[in-house]
C-alpha atoms as a PDB file:
ATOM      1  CA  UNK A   1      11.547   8.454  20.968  1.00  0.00           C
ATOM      2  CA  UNK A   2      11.372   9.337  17.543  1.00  0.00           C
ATOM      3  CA  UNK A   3       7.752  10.298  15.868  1.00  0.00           C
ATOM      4  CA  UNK A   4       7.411   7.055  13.566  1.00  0.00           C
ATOM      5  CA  UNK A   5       8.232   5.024  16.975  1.00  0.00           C
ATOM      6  CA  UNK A   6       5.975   6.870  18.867  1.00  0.00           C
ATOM      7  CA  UNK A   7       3.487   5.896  16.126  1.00  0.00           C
ATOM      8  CA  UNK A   8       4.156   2.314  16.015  1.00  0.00           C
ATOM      9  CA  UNK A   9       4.022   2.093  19.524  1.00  0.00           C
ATOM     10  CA  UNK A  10       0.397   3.689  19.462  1.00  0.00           C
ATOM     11  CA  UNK A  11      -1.141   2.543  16.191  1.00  0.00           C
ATOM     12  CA  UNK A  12       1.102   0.316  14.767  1.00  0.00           C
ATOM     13  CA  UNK A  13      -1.673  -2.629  14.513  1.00  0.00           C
ATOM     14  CA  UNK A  14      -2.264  -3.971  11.211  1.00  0.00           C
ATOM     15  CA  UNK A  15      -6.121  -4.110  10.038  1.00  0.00           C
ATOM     16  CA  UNK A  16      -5.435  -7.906   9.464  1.00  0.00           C
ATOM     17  CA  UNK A  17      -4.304  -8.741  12.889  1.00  0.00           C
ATOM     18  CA  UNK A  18      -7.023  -6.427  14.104  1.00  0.00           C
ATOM     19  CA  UNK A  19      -9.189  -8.561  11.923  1.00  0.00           C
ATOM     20  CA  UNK A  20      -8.357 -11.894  13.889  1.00  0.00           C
ATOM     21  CA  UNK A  21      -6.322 -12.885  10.613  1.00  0.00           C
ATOM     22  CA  UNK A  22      -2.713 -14.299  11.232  1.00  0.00           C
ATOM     23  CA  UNK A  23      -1.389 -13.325   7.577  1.00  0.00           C
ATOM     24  CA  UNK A  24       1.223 -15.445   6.063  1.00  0.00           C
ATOM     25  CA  UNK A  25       1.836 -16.468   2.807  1.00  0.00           C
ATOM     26  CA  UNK A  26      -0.768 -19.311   2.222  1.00  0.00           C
ATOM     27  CA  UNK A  27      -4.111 -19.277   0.773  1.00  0.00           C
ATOM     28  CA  UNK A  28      -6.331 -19.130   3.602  1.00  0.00           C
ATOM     29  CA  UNK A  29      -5.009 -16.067   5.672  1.00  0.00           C
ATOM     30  CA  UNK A  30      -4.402 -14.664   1.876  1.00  0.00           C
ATOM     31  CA  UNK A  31      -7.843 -15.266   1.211  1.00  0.00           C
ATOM     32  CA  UNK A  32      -9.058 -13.608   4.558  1.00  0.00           C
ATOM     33  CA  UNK A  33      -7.388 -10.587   3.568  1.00  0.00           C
ATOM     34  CA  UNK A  34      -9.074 -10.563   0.452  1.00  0.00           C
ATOM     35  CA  UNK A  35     -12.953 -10.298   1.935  1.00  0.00           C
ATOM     36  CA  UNK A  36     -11.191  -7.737   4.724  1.00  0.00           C
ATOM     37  CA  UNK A  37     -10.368  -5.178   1.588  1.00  0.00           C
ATOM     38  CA  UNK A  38     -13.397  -5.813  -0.071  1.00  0.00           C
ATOM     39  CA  UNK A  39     -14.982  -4.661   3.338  1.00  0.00           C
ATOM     40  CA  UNK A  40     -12.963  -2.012   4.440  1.00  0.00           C
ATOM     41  CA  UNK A  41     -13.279  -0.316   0.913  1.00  0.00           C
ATOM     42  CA  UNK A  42     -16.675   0.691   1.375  1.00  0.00           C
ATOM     43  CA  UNK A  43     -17.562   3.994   3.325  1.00  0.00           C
ATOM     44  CA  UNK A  44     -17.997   2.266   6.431  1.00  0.00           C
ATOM     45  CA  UNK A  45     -15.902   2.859   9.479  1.00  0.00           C
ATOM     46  CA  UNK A  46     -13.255   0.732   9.946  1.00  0.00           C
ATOM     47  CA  UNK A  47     -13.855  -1.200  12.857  1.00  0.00           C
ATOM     48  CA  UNK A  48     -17.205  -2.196  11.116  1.00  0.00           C
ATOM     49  CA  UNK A  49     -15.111  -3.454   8.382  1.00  0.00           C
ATOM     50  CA  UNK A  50     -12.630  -5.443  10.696  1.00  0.00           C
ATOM     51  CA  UNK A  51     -15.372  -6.943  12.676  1.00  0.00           C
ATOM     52  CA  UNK A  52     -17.667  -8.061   9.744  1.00  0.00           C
ATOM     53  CA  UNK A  53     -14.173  -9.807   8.267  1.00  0.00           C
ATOM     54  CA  UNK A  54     -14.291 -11.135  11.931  1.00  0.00           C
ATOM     55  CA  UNK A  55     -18.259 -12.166  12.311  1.00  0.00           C
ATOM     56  CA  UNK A  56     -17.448 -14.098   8.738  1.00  0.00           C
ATOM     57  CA  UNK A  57     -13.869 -16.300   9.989  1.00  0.00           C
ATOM     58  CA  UNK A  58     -15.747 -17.354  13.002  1.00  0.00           C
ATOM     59  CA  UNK A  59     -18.645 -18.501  11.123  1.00  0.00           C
ATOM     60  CA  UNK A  60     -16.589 -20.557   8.888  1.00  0.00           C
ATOM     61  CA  UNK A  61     -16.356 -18.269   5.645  1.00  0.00           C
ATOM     62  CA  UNK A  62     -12.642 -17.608   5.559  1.00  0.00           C
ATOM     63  CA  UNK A  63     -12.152 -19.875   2.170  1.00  0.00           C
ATOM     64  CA  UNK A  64     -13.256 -18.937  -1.211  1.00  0.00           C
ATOM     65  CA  UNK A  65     -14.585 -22.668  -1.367  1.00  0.00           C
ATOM     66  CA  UNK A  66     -16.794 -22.091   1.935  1.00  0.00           C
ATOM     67  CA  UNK A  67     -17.700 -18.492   1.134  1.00  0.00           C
ATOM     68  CA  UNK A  68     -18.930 -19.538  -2.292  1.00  0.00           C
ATOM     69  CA  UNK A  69     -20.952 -22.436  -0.386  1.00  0.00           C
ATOM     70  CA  UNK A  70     -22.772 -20.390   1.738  1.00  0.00           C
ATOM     71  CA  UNK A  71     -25.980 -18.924   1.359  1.00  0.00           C
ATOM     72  CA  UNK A  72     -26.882 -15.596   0.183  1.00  0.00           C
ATOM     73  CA  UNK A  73     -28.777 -15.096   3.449  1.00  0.00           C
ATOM     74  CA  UNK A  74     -26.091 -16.939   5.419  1.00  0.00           C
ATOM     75  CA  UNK A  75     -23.836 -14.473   4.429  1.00  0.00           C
ATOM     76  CA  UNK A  76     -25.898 -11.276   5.139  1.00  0.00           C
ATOM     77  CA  UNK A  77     -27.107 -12.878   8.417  1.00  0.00           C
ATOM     78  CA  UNK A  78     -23.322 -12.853   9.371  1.00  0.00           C
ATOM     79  CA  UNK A  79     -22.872  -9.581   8.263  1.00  0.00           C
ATOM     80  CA  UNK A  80     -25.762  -8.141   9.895  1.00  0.00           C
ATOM     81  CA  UNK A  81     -24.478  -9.246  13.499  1.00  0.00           C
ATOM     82  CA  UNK A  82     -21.562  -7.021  12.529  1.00  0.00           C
ATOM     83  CA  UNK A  83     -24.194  -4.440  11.686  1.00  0.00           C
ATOM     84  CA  UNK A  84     -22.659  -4.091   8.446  1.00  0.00           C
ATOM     85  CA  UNK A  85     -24.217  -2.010   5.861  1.00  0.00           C
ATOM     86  CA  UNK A  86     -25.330  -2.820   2.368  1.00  0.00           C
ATOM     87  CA  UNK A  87     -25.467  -5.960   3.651  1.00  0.00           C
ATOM     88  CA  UNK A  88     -27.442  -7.656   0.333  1.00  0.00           C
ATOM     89  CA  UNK A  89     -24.955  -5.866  -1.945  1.00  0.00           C
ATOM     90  CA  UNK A  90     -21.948  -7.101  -0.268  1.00  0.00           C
ATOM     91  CA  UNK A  91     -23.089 -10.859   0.305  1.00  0.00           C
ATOM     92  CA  UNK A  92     -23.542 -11.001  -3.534  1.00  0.00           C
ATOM     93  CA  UNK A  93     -19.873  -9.472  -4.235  1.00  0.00           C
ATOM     94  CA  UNK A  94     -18.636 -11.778  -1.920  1.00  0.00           C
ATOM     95  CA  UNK A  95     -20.291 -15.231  -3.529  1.00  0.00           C
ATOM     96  CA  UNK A  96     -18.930 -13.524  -6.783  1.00  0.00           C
ATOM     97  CA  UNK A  97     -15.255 -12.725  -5.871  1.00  0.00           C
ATOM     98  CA  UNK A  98     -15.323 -16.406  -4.053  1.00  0.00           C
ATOM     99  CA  UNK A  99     -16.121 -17.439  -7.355  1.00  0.00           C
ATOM    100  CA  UNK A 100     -13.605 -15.513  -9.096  1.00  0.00           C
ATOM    101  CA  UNK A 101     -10.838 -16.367  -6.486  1.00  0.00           C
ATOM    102  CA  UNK A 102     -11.172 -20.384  -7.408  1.00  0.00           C
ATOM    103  CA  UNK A 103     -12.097 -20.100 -11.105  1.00  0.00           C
ATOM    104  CA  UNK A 104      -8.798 -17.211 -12.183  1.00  0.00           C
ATOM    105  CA  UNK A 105      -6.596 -18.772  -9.218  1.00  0.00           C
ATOM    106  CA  UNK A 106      -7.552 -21.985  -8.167  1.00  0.00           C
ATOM    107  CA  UNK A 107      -8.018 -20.722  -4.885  1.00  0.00           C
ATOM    108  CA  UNK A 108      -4.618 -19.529  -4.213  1.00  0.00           C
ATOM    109  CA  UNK A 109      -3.926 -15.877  -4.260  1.00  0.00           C
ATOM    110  CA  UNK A 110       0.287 -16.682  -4.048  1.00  0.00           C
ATOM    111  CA  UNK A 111      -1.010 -17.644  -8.141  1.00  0.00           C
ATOM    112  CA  UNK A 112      -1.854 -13.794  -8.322  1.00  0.00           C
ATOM    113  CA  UNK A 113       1.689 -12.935  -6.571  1.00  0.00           C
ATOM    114  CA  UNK A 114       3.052 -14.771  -9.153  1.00  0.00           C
ATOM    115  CA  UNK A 115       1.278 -13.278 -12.212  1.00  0.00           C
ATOM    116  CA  UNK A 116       2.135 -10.102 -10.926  1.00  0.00           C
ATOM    117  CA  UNK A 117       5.984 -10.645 -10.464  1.00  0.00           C
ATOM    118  CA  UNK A 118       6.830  -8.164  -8.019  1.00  0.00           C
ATOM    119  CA  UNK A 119       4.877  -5.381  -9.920  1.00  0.00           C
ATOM    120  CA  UNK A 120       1.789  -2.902  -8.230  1.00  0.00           C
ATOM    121  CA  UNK A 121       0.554  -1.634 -10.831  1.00  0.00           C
ATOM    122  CA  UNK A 122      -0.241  -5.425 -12.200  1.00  0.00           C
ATOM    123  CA  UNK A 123      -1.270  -6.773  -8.872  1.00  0.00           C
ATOM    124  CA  UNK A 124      -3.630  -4.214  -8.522  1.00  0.00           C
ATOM    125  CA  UNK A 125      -5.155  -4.452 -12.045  1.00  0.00           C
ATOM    126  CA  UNK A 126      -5.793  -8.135 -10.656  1.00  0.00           C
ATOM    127  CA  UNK A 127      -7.445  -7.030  -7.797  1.00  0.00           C
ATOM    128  CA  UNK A 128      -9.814  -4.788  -9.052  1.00  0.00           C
ATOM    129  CA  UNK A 129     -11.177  -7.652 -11.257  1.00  0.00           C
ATOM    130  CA  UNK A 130     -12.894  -8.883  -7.650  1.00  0.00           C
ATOM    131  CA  UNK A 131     -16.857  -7.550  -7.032  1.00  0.00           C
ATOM    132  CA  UNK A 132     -17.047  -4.163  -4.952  1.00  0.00           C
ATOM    133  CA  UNK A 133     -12.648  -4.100  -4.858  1.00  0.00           C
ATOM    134  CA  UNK A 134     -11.873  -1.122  -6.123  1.00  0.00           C
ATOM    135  CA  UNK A 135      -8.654   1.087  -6.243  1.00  0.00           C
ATOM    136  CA  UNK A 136      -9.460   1.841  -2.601  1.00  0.00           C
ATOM    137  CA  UNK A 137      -9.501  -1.986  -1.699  1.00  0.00           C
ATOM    138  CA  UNK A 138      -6.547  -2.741  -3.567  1.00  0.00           C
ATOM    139  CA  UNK A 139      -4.316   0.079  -1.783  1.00  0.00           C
ATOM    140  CA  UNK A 140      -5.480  -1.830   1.218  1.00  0.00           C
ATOM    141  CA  UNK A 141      -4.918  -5.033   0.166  1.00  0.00           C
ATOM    142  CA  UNK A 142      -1.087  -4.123  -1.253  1.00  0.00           C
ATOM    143  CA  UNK A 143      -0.365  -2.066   2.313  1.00  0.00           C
ATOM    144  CA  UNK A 144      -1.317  -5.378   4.540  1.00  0.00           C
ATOM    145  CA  UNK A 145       0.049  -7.921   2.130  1.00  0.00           C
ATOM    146  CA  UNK A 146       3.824  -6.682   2.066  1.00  0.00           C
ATOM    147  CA  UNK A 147       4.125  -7.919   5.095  1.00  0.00           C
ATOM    148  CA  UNK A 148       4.380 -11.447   3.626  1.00  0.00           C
ATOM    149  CA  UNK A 149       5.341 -10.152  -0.096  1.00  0.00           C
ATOM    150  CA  UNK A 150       8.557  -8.214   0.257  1.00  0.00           C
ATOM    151  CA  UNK A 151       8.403  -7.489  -3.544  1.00  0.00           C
ATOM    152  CA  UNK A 152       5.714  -5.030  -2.887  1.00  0.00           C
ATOM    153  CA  UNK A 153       7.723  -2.731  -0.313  1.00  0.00           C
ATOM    154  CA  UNK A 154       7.308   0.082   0.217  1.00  0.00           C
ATOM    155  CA  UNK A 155       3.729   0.444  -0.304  1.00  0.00           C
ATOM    156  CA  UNK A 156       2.291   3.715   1.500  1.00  0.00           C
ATOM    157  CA  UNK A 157      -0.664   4.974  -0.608  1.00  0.00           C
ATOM    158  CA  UNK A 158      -2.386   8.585  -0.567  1.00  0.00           C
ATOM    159  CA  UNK A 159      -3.967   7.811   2.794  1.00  0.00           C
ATOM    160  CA  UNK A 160      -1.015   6.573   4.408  1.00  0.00           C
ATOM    161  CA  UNK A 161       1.042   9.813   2.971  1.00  0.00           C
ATOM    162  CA  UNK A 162      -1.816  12.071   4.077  1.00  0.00           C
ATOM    163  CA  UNK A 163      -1.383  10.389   7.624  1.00  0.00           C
ATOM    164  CA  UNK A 164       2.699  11.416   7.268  1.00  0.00           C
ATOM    165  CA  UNK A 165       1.682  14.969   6.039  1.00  0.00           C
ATOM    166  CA  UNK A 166      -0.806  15.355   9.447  1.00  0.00           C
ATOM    167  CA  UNK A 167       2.098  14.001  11.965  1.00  0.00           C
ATOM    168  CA  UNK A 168       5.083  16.629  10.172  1.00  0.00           C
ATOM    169  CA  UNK A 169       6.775  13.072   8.404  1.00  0.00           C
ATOM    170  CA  UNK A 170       8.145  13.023   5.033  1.00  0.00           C
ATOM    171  CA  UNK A 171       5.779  11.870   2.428  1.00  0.00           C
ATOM    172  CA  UNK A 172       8.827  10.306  -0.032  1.00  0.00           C
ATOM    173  CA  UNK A 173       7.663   6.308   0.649  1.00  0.00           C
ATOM    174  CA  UNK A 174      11.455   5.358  -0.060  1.00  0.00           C
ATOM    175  CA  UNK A 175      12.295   8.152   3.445  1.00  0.00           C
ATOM    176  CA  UNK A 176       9.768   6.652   5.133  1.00  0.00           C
ATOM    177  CA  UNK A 177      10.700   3.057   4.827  1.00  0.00           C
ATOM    178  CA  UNK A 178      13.914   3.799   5.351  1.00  0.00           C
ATOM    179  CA  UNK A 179      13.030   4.206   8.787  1.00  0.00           C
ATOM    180  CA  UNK A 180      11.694   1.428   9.995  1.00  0.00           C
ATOM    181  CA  UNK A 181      12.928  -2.570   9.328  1.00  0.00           C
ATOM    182  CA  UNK A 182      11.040  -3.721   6.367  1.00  0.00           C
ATOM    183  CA  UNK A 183       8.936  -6.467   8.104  1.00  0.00           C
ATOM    184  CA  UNK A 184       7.440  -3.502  10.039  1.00  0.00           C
ATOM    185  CA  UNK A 185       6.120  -1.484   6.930  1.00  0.00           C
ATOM    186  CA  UNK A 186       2.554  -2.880   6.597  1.00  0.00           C
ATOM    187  CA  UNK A 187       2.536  -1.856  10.123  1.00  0.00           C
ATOM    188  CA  UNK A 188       4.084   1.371   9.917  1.00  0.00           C
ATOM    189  CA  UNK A 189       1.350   1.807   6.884  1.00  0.00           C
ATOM    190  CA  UNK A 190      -1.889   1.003   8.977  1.00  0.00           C
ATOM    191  CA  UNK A 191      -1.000   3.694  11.983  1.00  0.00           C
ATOM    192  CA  UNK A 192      -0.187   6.133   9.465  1.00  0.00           C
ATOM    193  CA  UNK A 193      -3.482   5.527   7.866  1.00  0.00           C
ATOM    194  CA  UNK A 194      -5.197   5.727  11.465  1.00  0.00           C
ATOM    195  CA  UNK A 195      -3.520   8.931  12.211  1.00  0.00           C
ATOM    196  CA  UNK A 196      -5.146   9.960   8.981  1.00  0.00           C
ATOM    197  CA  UNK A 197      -8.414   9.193  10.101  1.00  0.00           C
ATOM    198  CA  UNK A 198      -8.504   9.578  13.700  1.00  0.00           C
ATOM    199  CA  UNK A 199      -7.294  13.224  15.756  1.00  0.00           C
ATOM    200  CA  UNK A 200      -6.730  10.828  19.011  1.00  0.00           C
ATOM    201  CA  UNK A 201      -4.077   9.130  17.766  1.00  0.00           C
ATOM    202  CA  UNK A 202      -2.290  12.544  15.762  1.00  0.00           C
ATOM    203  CA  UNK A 203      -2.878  13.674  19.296  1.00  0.00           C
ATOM    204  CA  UNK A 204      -1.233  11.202  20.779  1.00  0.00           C
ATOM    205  CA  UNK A 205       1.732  10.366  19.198  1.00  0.00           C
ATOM    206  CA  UNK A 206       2.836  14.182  19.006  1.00  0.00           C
ATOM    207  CA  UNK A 207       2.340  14.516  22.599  1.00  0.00           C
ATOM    208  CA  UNK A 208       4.707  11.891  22.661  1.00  0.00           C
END
């Protein structure tokens, strides 16, 4: 077993699906993914992240049109059972980039794939336009969403490439993605970022 399978094997969950969110290319799941990379680019762990994306889809905030409906204190009640921090911060950002979402793209993010046509650089200028997104959430947001936009392969940022570094991979992207099948790379990207973050799974895989 090679290292990168050993890797997918133990790691190779995306933060969406971790997130409860089935990704495909429609607004809703889109949308989801959104509010998870405005989460997880705050200095919070990520499981706190994943489960306040969670706490919010089960209470019924997983469209802009709903999360803009809500309440300020509906949303920070939701994210304090996910014991979320900055929890007054973040329920204003997300009213905001709810707000943003329908008023720049009607709602639809695939509007945003479209604007971008096929180019990072340009889909991440978009993204950083949303409340508490930064270039942090945007990296995120590009590594989950090429799953379901092949235009954007392959997308391994500085985390993911310091996650290659720590197992003894090559950190070219192009190598990388070379070796795996393409719908796999937003997976291969999420256990290389969690063998960036986490000894266990480094551990792990090598032992492997």
């Amino acid at each position: 077993m090679t290292t990168i399978d050993a890797l997918l094997d133990e790691a190779g969950r995306t933060f969406a699906d971790e997130a409860g969110i089935t990704l495909s290319d429609e607004p809703a799941p889109l949308y989801r993914l959104l509010v998870l990379s405005v989460l997880l680019s705050r200095r919070v762990q990520a499981q706190l992240g994943v489960r306040a994306c969670r706490e919010l889809i089960d209470a019924g905030l997983g469209t802009p049109e709903r999360m803009r409906d809500a309440s300020w204190q509906d949303r920070i009640d939701v994210l304090a059972r996910a014991r979320y921090r900055s929890t007054e911060q973040t329920s204003t950002a997300l009213g905001e980039g709810a707000q943003l979402v329908l008023d720049e793209w009607g709602g639809d993010l695939r509007r945003m794939r479209e604007a971008a046509g096929g180019d990072a650089g340009t889909l991440q200028g978009y993204l950083t336009q949303v409340p508490r997104l930064g270039p942090v959430g945007a990296d995120i947001f590009t590594r989950e969403v090429q799953a379901v936009w092949p235009e954007f392969r392959p997308h391994l940022d500085a985390r993911a490439l310091a996650g290659a570094k720590a197992l003894g991979l090559s950190q070219d992207p192009a190598e990388l993605a070379d070796q795996v099948d393409g719908d796999d790379l937003a997976r291969l990207a999420a256990a290389l970022v969690r063998a960036d973050r986490e000894e266990q799974v480094r551990e792990d895989v090598l032992d492997d």
